[in-house]
N, C-alpha and C. Protein backbone atom coordinates (compact mmCIF):
# COMPACT_ATOMS: atom_id res chain seq x y z
N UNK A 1 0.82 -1.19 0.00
CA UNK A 1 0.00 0.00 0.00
C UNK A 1 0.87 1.25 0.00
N UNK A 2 2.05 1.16 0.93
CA UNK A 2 2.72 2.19 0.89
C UNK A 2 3.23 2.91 -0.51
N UNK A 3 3.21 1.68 -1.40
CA UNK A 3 4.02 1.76 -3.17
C UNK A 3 3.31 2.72 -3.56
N UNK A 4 1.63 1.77 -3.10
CA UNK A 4 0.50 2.93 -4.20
C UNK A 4 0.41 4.38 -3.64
N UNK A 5 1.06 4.82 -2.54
CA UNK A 5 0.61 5.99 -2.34
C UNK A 5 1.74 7.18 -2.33
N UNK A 6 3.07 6.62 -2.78
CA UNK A 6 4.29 7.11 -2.88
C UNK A 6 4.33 7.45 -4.38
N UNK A 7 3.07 6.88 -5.23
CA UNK A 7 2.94 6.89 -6.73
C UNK A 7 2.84 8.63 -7.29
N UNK A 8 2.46 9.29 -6.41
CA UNK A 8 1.95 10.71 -6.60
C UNK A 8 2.47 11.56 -6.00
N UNK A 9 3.79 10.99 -5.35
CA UNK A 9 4.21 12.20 -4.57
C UNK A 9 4.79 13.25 -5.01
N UNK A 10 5.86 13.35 -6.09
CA UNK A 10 5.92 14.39 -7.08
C UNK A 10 5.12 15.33 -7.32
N UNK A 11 3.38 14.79 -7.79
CA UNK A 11 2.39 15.63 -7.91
C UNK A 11 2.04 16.47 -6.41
N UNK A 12 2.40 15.69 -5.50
CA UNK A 12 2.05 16.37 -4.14
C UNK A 12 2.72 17.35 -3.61
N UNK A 13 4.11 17.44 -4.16
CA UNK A 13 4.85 18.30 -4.01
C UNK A 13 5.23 19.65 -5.06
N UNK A 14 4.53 19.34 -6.17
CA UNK A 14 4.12 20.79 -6.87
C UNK A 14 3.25 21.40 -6.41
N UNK A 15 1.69 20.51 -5.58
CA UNK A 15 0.57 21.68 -5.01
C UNK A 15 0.67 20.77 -3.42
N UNK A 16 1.01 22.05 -2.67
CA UNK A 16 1.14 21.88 -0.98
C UNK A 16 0.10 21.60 -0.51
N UNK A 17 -0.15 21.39 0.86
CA UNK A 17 -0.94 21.49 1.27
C UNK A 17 -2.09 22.76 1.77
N UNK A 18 -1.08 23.79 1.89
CA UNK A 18 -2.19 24.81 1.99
C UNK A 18 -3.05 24.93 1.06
N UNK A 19 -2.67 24.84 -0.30
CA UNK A 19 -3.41 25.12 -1.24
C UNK A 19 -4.58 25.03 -1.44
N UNK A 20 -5.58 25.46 -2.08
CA UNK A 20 -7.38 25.83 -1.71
C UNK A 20 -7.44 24.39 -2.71
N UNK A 21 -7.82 23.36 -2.05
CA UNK A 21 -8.38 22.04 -3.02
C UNK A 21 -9.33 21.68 -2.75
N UNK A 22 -10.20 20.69 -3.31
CA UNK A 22 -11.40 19.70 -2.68
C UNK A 22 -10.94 18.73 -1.85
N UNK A 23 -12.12 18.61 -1.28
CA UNK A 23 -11.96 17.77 0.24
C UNK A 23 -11.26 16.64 -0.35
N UNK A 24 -11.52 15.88 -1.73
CA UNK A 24 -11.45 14.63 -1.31
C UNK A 24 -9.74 14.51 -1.70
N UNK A 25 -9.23 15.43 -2.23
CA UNK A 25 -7.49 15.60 -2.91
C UNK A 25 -6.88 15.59 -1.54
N UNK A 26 -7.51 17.17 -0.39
CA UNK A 26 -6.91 16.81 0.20
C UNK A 26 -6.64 15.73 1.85
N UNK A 27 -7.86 14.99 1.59
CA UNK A 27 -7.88 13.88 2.39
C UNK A 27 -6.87 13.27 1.85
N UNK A 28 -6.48 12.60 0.32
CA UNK A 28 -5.58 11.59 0.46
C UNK A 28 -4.61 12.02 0.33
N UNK A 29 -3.95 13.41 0.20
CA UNK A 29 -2.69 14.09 0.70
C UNK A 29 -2.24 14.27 1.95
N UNK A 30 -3.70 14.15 3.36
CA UNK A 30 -3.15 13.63 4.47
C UNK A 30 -2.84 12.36 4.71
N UNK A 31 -3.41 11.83 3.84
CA UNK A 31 -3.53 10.29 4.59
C UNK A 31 -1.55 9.48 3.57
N UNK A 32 -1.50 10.23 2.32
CA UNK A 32 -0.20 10.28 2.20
C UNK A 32 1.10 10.56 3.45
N UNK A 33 0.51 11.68 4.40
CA UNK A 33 1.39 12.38 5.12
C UNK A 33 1.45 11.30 6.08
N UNK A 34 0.08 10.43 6.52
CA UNK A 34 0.73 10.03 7.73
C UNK A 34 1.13 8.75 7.53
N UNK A 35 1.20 8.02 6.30
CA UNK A 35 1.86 6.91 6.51
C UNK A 35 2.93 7.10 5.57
N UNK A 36 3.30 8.37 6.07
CA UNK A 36 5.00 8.20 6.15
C UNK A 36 5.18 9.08 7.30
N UNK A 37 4.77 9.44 8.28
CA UNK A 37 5.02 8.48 9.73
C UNK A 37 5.10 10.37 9.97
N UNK A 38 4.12 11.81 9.54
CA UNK A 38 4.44 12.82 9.53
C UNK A 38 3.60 13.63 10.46
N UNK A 39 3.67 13.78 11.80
CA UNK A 39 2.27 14.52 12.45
C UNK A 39 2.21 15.74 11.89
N UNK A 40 0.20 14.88 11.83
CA UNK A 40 -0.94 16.19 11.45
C UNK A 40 -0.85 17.54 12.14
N UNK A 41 -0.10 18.42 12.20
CA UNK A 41 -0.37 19.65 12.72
C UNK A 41 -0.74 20.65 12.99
N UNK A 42 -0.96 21.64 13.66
CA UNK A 42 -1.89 22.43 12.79
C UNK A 42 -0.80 23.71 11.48
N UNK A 43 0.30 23.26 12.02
CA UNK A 43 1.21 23.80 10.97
C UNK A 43 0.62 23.23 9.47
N UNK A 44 0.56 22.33 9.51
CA UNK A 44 0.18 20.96 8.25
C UNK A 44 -1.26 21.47 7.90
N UNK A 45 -2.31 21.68 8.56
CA UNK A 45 -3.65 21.61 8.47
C UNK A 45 -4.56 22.54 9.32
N UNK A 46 -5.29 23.08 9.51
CA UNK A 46 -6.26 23.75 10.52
C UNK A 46 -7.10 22.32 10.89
N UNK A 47 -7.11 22.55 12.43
CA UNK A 47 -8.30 21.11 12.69
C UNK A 47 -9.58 21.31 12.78
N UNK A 48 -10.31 22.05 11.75
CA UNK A 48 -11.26 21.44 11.21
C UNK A 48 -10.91 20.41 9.49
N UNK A 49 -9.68 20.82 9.22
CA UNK A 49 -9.44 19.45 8.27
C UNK A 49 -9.17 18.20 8.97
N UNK A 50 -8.33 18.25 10.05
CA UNK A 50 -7.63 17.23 11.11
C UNK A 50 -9.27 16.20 11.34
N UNK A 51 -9.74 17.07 11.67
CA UNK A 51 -11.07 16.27 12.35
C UNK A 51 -11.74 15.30 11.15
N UNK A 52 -11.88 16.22 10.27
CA UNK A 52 -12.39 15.60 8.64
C UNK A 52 -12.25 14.43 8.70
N UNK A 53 -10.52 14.34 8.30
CA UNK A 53 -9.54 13.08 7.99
C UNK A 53 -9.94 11.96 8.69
N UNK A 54 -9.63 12.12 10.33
CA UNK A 54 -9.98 11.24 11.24
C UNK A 54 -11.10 10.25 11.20
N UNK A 55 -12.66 11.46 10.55
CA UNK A 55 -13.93 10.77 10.07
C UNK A 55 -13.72 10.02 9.30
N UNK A 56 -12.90 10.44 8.59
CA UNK A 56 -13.28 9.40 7.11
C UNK A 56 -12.32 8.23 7.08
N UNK A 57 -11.07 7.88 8.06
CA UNK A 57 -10.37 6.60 8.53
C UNK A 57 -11.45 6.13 9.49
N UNK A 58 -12.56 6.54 10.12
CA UNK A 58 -13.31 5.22 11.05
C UNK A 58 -14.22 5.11 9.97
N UNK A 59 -14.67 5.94 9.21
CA UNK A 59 -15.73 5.46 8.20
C UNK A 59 -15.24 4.69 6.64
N UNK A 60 -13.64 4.49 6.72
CA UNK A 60 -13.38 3.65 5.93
C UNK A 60 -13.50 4.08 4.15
N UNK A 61 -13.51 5.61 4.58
CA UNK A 61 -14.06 6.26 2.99
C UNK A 61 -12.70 6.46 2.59
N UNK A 62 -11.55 6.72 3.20
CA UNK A 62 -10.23 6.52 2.16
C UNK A 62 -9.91 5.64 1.56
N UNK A 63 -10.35 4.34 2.14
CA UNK A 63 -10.25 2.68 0.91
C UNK A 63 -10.58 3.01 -0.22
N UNK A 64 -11.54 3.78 -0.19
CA UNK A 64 -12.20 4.12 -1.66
C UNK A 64 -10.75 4.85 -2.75
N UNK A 65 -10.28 5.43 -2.03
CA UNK A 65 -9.07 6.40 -3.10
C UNK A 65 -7.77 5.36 -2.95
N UNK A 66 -7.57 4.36 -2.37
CA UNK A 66 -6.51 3.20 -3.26
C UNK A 66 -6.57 2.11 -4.13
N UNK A 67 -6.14 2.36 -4.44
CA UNK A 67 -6.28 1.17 -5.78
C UNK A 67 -5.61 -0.33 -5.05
N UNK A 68 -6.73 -1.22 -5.67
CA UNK A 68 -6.99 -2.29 -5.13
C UNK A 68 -6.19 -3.61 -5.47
N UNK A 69 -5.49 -4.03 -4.63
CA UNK A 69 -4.50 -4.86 -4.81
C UNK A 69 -4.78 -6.15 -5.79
N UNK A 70 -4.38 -6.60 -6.62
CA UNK A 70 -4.58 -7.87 -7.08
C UNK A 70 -3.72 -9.06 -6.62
N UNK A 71 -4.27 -10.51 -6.16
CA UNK A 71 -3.76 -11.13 -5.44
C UNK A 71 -2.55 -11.80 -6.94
N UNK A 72 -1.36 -11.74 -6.45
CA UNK A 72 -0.83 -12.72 -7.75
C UNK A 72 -0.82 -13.77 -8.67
N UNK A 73 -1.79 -14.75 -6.76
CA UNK A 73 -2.07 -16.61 -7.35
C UNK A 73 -3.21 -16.13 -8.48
N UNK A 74 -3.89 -14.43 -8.53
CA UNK A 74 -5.10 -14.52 -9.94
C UNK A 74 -4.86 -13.85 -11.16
N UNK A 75 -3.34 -13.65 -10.95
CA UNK A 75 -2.55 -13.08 -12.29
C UNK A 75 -2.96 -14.24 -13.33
N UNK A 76 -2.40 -13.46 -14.90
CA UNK A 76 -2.30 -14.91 -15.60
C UNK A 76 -1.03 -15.70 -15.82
N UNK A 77 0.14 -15.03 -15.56
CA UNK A 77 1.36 -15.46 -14.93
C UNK A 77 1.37 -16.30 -14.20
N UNK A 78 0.49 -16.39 -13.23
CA UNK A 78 0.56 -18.17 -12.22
C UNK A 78 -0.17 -18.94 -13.11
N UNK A 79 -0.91 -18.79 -13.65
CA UNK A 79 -1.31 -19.97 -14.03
C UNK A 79 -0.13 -20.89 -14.97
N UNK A 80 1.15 -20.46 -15.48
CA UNK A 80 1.89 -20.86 -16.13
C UNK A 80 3.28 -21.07 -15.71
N UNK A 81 3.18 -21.39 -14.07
CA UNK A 81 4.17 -21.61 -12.80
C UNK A 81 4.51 -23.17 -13.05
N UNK A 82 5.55 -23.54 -13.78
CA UNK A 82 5.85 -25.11 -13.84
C UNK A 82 7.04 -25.17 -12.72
N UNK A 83 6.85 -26.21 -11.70
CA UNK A 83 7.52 -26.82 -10.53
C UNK A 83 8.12 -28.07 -10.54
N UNK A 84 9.54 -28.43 -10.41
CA UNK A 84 10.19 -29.98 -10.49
C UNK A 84 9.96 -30.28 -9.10
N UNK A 85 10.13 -31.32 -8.69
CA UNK A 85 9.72 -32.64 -8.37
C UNK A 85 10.37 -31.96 -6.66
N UNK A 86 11.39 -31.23 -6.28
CA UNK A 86 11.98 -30.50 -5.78
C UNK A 86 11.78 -29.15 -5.44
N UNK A 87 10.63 -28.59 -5.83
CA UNK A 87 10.10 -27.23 -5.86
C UNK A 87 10.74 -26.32 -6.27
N UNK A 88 11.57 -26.43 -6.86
CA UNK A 88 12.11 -25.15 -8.10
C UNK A 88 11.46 -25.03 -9.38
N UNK A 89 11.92 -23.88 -9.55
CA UNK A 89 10.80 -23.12 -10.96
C UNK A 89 12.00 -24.05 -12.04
N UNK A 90 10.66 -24.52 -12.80
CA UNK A 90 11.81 -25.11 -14.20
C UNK A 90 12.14 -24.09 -15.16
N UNK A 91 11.51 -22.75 -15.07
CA UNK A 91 11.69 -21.71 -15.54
C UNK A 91 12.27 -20.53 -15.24
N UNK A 92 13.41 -19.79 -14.64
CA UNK A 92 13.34 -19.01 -14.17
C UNK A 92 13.52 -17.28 -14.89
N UNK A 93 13.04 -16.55 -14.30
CA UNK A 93 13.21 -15.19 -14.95
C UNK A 93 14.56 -14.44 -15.00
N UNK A 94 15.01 -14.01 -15.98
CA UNK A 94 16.08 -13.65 -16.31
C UNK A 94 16.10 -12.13 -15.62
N UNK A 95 17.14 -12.00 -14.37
CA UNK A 95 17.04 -10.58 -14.03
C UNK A 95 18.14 -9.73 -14.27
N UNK A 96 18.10 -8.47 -15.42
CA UNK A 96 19.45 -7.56 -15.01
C UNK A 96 19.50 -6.79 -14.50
N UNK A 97 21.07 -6.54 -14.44
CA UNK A 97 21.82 -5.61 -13.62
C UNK A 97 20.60 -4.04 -12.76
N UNK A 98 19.82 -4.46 -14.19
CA UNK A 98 18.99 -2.98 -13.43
C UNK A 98 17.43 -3.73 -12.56
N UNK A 99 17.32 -4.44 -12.70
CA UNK A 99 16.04 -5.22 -12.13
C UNK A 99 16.92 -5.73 -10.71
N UNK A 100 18.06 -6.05 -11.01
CA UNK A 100 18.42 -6.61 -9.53
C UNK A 100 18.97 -5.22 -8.35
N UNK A 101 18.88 -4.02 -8.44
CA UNK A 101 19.31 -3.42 -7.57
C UNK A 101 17.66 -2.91 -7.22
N UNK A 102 16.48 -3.78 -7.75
CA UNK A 102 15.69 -3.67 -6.72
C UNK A 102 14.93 -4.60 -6.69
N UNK A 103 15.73 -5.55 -5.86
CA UNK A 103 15.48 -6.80 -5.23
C UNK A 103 14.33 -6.71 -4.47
N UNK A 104 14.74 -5.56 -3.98
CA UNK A 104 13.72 -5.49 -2.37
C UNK A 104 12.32 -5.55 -2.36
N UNK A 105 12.14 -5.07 -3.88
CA UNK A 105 10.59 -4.83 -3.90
C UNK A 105 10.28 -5.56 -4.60
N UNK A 106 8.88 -5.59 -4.18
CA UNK A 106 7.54 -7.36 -4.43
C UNK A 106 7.60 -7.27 -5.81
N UNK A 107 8.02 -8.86 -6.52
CA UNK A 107 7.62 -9.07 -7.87
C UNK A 107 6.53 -9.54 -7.68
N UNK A 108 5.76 -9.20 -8.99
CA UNK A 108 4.57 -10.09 -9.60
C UNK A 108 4.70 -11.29 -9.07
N UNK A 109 4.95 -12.01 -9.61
CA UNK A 109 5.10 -13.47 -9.45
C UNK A 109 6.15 -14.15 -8.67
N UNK A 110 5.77 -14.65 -7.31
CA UNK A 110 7.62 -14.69 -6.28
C UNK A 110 8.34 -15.67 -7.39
N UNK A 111 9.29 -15.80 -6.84
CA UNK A 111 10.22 -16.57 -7.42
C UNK A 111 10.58 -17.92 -7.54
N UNK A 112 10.05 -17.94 -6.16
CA UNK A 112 10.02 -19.41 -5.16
C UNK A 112 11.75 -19.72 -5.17
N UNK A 113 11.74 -20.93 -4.42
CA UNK A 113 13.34 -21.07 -3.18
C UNK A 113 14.29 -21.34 -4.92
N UNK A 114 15.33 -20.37 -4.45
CA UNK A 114 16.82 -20.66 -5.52
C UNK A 114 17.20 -22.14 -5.44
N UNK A 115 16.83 -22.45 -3.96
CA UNK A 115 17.55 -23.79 -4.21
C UNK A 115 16.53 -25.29 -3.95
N UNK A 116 17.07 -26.84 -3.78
CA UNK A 116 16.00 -27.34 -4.17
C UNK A 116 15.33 -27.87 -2.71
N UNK A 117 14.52 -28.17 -2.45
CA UNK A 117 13.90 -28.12 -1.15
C UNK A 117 13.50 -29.41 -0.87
N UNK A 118 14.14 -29.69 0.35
CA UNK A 118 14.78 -31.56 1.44
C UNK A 118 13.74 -31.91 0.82
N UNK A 119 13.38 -33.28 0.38
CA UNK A 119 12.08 -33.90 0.34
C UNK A 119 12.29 -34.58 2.11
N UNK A 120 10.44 -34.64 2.05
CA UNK A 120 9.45 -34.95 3.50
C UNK A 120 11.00 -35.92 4.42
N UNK A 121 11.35 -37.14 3.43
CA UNK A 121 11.68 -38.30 3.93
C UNK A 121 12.97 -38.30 4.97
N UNK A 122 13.86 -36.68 4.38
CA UNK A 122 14.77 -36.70 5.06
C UNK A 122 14.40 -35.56 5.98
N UNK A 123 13.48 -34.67 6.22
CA UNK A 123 13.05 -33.90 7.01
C UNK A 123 12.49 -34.79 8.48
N UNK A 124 11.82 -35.50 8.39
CA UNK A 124 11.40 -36.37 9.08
C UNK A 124 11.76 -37.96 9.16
N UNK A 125 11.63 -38.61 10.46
CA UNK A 125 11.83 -40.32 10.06
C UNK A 125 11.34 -41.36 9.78
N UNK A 126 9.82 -40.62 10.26
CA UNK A 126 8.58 -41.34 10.06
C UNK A 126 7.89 -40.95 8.81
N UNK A 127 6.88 -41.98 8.80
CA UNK A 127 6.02 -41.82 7.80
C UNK A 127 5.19 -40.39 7.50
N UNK A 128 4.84 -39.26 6.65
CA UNK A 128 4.27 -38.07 7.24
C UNK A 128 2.66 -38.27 7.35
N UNK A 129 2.23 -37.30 8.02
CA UNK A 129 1.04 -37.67 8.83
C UNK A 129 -0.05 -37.34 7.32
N UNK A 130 -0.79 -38.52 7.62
CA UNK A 130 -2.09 -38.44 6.56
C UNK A 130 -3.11 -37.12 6.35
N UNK A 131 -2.87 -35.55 8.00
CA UNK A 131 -3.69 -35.24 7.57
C UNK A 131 -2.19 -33.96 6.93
N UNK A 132 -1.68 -34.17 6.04
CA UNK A 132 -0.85 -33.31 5.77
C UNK A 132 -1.16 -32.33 4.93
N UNK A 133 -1.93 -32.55 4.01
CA UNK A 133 -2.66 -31.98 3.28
C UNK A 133 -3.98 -31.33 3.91
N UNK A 134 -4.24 -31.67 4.75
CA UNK A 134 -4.97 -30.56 5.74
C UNK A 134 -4.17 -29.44 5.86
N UNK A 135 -3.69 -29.62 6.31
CA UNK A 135 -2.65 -28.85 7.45
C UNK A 135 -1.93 -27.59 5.88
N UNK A 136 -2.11 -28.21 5.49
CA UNK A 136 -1.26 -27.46 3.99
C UNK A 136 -1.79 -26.40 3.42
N UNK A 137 -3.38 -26.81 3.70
CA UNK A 137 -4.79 -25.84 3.51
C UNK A 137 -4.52 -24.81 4.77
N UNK A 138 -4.61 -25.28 5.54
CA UNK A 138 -4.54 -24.27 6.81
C UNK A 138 -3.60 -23.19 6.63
N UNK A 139 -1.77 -23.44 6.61
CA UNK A 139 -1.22 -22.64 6.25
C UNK A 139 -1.19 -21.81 4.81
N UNK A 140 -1.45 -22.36 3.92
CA UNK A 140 -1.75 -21.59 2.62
C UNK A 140 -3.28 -20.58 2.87
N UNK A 141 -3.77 -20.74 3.51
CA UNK A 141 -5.02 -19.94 3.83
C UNK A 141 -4.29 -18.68 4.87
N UNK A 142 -3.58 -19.37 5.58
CA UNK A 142 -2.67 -18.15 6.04
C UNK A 142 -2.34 -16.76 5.50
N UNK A 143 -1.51 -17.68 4.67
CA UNK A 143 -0.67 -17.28 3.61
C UNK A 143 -1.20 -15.82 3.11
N UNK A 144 -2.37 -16.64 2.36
CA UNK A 144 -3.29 -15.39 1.42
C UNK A 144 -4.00 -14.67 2.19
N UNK A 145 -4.10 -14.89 2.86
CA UNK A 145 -5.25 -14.02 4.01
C UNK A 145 -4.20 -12.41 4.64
N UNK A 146 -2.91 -12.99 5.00
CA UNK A 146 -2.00 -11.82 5.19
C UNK A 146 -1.72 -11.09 4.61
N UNK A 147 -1.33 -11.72 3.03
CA UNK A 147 -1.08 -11.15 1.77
C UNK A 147 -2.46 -9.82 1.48
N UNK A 148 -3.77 -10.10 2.07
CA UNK A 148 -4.62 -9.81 1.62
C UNK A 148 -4.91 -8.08 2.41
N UNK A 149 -4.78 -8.80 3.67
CA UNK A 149 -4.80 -7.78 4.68
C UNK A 149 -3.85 -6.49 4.53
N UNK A 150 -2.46 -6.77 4.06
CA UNK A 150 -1.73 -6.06 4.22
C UNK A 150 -1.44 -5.79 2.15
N UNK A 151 -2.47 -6.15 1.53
CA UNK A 151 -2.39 -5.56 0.55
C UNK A 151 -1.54 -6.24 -0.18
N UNK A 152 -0.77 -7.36 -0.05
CA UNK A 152 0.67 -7.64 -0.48
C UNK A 152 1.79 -6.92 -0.29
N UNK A 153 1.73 -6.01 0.64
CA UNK A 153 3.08 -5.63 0.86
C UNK A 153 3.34 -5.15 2.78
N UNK A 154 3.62 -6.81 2.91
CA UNK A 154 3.80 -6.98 4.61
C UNK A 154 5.21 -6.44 4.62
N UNK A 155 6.40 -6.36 3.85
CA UNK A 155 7.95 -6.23 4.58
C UNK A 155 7.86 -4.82 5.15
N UNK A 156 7.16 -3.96 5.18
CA UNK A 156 7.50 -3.22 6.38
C UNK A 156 6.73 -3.14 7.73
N UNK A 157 6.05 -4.89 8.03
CA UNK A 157 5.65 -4.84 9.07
C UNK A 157 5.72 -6.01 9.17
N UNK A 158 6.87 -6.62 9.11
CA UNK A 158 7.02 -8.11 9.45
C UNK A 158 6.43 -8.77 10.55
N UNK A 159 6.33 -8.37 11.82
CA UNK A 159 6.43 -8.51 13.21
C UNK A 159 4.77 -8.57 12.83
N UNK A 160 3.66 -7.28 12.38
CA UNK A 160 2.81 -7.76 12.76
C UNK A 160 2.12 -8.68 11.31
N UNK A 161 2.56 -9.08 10.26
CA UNK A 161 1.85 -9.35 9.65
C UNK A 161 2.71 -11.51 9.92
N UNK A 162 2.94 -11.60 10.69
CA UNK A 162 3.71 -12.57 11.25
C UNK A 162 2.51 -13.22 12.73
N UNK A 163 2.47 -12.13 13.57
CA UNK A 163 1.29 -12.68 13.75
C UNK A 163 -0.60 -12.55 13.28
N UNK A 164 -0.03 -11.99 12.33
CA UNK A 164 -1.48 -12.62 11.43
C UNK A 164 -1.66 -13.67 11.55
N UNK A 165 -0.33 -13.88 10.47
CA UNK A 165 -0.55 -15.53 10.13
C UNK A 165 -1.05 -16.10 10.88
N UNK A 166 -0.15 -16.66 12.64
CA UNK A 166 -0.09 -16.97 13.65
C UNK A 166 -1.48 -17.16 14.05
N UNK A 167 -2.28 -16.12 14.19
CA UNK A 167 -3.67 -16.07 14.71
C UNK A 167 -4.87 -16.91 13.56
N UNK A 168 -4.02 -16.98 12.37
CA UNK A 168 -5.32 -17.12 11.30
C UNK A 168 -4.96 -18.97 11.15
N UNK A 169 -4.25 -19.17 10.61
CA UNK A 169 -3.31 -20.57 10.78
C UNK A 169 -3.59 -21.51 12.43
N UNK A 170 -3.98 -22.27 12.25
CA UNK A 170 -4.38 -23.13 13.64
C UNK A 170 -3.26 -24.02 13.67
N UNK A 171 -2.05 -24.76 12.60
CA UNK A 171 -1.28 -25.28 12.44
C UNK A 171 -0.20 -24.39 12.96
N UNK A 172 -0.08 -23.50 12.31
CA UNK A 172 1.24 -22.55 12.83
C UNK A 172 1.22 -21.77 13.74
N UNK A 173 -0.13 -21.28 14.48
CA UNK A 173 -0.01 -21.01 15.92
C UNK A 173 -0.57 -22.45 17.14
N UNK A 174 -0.25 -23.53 16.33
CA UNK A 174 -0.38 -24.53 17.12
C UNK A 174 -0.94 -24.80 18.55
N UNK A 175 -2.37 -24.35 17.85
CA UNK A 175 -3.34 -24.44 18.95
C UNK A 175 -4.24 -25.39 18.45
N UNK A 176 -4.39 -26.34 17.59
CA UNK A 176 -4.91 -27.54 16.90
C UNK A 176 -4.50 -28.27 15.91
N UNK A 177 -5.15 -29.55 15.34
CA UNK A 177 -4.86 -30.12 14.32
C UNK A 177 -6.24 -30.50 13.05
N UNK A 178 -6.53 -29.84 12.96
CA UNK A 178 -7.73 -29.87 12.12
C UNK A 178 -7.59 -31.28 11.24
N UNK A 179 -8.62 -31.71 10.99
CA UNK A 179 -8.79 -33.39 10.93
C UNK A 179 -9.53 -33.35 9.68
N UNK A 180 -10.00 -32.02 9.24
CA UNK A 180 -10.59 -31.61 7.80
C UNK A 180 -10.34 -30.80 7.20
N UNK A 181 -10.67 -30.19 5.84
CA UNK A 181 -10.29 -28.80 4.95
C UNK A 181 -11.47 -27.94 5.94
N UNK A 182 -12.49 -28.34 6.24
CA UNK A 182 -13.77 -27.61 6.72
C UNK A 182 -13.16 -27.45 7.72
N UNK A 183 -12.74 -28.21 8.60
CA UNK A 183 -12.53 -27.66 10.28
C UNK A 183 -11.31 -26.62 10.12
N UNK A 184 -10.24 -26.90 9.21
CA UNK A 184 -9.37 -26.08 9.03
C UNK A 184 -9.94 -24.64 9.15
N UNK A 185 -10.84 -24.18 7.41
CA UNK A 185 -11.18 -23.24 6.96
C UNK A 185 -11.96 -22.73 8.27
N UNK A 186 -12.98 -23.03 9.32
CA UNK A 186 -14.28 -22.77 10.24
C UNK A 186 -12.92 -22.27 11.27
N UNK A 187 -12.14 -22.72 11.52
CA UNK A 187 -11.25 -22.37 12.13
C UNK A 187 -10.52 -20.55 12.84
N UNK A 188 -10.27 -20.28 10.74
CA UNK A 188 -9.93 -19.56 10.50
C UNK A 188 -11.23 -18.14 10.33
N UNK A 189 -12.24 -18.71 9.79
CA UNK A 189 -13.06 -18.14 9.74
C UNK A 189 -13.92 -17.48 11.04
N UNK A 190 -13.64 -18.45 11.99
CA UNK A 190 -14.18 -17.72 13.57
C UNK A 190 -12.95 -16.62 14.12
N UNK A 191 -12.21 -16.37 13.72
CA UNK A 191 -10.64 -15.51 14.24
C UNK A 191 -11.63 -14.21 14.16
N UNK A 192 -11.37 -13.16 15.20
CA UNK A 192 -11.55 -11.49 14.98
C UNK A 192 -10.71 -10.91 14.04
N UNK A 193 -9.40 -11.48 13.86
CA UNK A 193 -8.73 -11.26 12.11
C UNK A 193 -9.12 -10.75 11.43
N UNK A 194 -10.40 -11.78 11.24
CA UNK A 194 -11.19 -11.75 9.96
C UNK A 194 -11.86 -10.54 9.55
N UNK A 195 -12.27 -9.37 10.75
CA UNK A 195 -12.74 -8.14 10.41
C UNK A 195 -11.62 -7.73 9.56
N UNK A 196 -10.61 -7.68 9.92
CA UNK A 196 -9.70 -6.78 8.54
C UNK A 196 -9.82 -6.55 7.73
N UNK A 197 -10.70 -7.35 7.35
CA UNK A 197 -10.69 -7.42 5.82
C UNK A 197 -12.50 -7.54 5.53
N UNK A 198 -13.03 -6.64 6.61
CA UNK A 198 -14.84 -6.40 6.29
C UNK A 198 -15.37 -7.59 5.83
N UNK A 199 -14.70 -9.23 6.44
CA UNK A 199 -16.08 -9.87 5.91
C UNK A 199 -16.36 -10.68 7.05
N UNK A 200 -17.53 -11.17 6.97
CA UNK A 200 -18.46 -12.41 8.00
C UNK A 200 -18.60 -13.39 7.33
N UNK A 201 -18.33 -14.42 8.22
CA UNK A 201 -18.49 -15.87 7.77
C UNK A 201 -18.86 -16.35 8.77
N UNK A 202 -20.15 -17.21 8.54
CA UNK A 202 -20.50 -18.13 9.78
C UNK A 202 -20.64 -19.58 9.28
N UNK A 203 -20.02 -20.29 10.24
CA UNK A 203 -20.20 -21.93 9.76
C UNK A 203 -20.38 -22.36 11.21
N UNK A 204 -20.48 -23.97 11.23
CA UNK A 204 -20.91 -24.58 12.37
C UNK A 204 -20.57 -26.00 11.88
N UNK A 205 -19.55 -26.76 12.94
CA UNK A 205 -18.93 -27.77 13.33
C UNK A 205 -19.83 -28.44 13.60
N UNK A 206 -21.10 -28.74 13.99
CA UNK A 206 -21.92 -29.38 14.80
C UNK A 206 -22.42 -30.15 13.85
């Protein structure tokens, strides 16, 4: 989210903030200011704008002025993700010199691991547990659910988008073992998490 709103800052810095605008320009020129971490002042603003702003973060009317993340797994790029036997890409993307000095930031499509990844047999000594593929659902529901919350772009909040997961995942905050895809999903779906992201789901185990 931070990407999309760093997209205009140039433009933000030819017309200031004092400048005589409509409400709704300069709502998302505050809401620019404060997530890059800048107190509202009244140097910055008179608070009857201050107050404005505030309304319209509990009423959720600035969602409206970002542009809306697309999840990657619904690119058409995944659909054409071929994987060896080892979980490496049999394909990989060719990056130069100028694509690699910015590593840091989210590609389209991850990359998945450079290198090739232990199979089960030597990770473990035993046989792996039948409901593994449960459990696989659980964390991949994780997965996307964080991705979702935080827009796809958690690295500058590792810590809390870490315990997302944690809370949403019943496997990885290992507070159960779900014995189904349903008990998994009902799981996840009863979490307060789940407001984050404005939706209700009700199911029943019974």
């Amino acid at each position: 989210m931070l990407e999309i709103l760093k997209r205009d800052h140039s433009e933000e810095e030819t017309n200031p903030l004092d400048e005589v605008v409509d409400d709704s320009t300069f709502l998302m020129r505050l809401f620019r200011r404060s997530c890059q971490e800048v107190e509202l002042t009244s140097m910055i603003c008179p608070l009857k704008r201050r107050k404005r702003f505030l309304r319209a973060l509990a009423s959720r009317e600035l969602s409206k002025m970002i542009e809306p993340w697309d999840p990657w797994w619904l690119k058409p790029a995944a659909k054409t993700i071929c994987l060896s036997k080892d979980g490496a890409r049999l394909v990989q993307p060719i990056v130069s010199p100028k694509d690699d000095s910015q590593t840091n930031q989210p590609s389209e499509i991850p990359r998945g691991p450079e290198t090739a990844l232990p199979s089960l047999r030597k990770l473990v000594s035993t046989e792996p547990s039948p409901l593994l593929a449960v459990h696989l659902v659980d964390v991949v529901y994780g997965y996307c659910f964080t991705l979702r919350v935080y827009d796809g772009d958690w690295q500058p909040e590792p810590l809390g988008s870490a315990m997302v997961v944690f809370s949403i995942s019943c496997v990885l905050g290992q507070v159960g073992q779900p014995e189904n895809v349903w008990e998994a999903l009902c799981y996840a779906w009863r979490k307060p998490a789940l407001r984050l992201t404005g939706t209700s789901v009700a199911c029943n185990l019974d």
